[in-house]
N, C-alpha and C. Protein backbone atom coordinates (compact mmCIF):
# COMPACT_ATOMS: atom_id res chain seq x y z
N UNK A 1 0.85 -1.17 0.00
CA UNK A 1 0.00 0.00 0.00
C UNK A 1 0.90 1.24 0.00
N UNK A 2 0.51 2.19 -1.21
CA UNK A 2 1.39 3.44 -1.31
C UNK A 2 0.69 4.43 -0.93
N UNK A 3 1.14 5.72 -0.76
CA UNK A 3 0.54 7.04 -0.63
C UNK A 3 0.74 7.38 -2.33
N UNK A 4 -0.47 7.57 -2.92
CA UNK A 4 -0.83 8.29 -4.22
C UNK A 4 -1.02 9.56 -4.09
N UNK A 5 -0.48 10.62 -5.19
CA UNK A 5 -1.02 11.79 -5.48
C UNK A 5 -1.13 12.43 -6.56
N UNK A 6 -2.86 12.99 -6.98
CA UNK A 6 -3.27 13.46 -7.99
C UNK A 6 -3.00 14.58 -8.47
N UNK A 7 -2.22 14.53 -9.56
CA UNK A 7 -1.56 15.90 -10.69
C UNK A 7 -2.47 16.76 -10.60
N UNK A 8 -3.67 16.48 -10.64
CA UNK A 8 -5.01 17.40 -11.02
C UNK A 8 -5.52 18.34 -10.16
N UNK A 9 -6.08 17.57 -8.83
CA UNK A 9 -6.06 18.42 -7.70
C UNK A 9 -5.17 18.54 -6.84
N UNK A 10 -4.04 17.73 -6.70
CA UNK A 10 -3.14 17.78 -5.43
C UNK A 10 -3.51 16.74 -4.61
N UNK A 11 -4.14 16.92 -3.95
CA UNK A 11 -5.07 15.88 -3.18
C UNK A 11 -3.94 14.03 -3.24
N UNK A 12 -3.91 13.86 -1.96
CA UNK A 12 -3.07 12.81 -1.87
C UNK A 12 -4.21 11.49 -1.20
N UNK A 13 -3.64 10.11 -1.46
CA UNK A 13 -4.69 9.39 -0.96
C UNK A 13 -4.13 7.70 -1.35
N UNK A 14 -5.03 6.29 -1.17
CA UNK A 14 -4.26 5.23 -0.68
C UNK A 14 -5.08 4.76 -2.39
N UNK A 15 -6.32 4.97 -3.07
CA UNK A 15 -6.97 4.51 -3.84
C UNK A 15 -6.54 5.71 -5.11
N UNK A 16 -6.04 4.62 -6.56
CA UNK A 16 -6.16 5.35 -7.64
C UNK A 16 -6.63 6.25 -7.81
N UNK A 17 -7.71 5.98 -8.03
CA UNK A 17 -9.26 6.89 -8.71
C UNK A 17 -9.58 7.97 -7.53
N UNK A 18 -9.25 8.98 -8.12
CA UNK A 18 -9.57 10.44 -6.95
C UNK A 18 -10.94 10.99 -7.30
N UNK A 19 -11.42 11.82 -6.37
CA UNK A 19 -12.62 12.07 -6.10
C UNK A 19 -12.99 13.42 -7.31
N UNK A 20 -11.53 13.81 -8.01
CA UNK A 20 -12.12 15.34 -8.62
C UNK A 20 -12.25 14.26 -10.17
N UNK A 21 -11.70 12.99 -9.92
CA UNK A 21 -11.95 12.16 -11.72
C UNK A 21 -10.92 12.04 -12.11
N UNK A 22 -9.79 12.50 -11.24
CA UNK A 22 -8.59 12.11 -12.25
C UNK A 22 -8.17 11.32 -11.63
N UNK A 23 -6.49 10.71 -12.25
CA UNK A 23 -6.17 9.56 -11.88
C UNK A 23 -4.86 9.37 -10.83
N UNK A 24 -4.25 9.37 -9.33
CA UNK A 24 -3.35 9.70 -8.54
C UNK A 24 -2.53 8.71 -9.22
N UNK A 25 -1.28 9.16 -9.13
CA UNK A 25 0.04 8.31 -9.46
C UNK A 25 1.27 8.29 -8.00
N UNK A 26 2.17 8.27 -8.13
CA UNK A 26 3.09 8.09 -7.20
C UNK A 26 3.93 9.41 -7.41
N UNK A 27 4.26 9.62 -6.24
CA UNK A 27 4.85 11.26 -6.35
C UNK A 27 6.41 10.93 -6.42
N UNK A 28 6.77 10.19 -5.72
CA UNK A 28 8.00 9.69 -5.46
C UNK A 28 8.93 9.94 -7.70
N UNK A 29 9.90 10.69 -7.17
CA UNK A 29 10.89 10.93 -8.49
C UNK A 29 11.35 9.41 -9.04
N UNK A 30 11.87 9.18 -9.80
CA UNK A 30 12.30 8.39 -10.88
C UNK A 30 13.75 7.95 -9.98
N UNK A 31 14.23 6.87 -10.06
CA UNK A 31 15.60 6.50 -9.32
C UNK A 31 16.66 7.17 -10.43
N UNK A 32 17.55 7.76 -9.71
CA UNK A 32 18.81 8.29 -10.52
C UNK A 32 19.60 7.50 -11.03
N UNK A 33 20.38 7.16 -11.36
CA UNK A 33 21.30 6.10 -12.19
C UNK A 33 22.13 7.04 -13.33
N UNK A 34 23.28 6.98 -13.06
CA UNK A 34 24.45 7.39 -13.94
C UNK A 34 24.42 6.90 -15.62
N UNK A 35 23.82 5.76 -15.62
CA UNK A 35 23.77 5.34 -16.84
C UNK A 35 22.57 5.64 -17.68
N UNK A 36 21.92 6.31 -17.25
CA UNK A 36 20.14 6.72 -17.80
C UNK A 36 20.45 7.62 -19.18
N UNK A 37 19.74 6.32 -20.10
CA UNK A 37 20.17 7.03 -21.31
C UNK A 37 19.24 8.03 -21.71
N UNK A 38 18.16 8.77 -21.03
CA UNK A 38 17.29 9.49 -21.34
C UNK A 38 17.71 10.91 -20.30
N UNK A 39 18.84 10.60 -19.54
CA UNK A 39 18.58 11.87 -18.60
C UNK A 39 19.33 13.37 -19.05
N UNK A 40 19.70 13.16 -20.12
CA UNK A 40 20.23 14.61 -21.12
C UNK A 40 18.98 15.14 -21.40
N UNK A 41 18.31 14.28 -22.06
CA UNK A 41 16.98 14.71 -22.51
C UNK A 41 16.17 15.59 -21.63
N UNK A 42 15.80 14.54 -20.23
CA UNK A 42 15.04 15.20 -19.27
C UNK A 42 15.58 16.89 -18.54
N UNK A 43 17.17 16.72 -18.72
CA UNK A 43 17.57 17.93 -17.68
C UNK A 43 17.93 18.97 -18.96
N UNK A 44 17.80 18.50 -20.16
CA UNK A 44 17.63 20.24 -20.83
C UNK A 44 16.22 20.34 -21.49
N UNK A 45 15.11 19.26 -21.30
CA UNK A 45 13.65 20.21 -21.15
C UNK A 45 13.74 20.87 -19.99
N UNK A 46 14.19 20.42 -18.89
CA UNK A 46 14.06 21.46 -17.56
C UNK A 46 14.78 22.32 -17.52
N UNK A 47 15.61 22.36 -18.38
CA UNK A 47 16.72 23.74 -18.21
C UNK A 47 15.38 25.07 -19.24
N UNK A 48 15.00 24.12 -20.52
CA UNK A 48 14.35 25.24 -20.92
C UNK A 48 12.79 24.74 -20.64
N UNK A 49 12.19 24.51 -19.76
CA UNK A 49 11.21 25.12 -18.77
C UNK A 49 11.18 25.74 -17.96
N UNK A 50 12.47 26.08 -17.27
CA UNK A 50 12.27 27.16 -16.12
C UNK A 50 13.19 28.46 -16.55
């Protein structure tokens, strides 16, 4: 049993399906790993998102 939380409202909780209709996922980040062949990718959309 995890703690879920919904992108949509915020709203945190133990069951998928949240009360505003959307769907909670796991908040918890992605494990880091030196070898992640996608993580160039990820840290220069975030360079040009913020």
């Amino acid at each position: 049993m995890h703690i879920l939380k919904c992108p949509r409202c915020g709203s945190y909780g133990i069951t998928e399906a949240c009360p505003c209709g959307g769907t909670r996922v796991s908040p918890k980040p992605p494990r880091y790993s030196p070898q992640d062949k996608y993580g160039t990718y990820r840290r220069s959309a975030k360079q040009t998102k913020n």
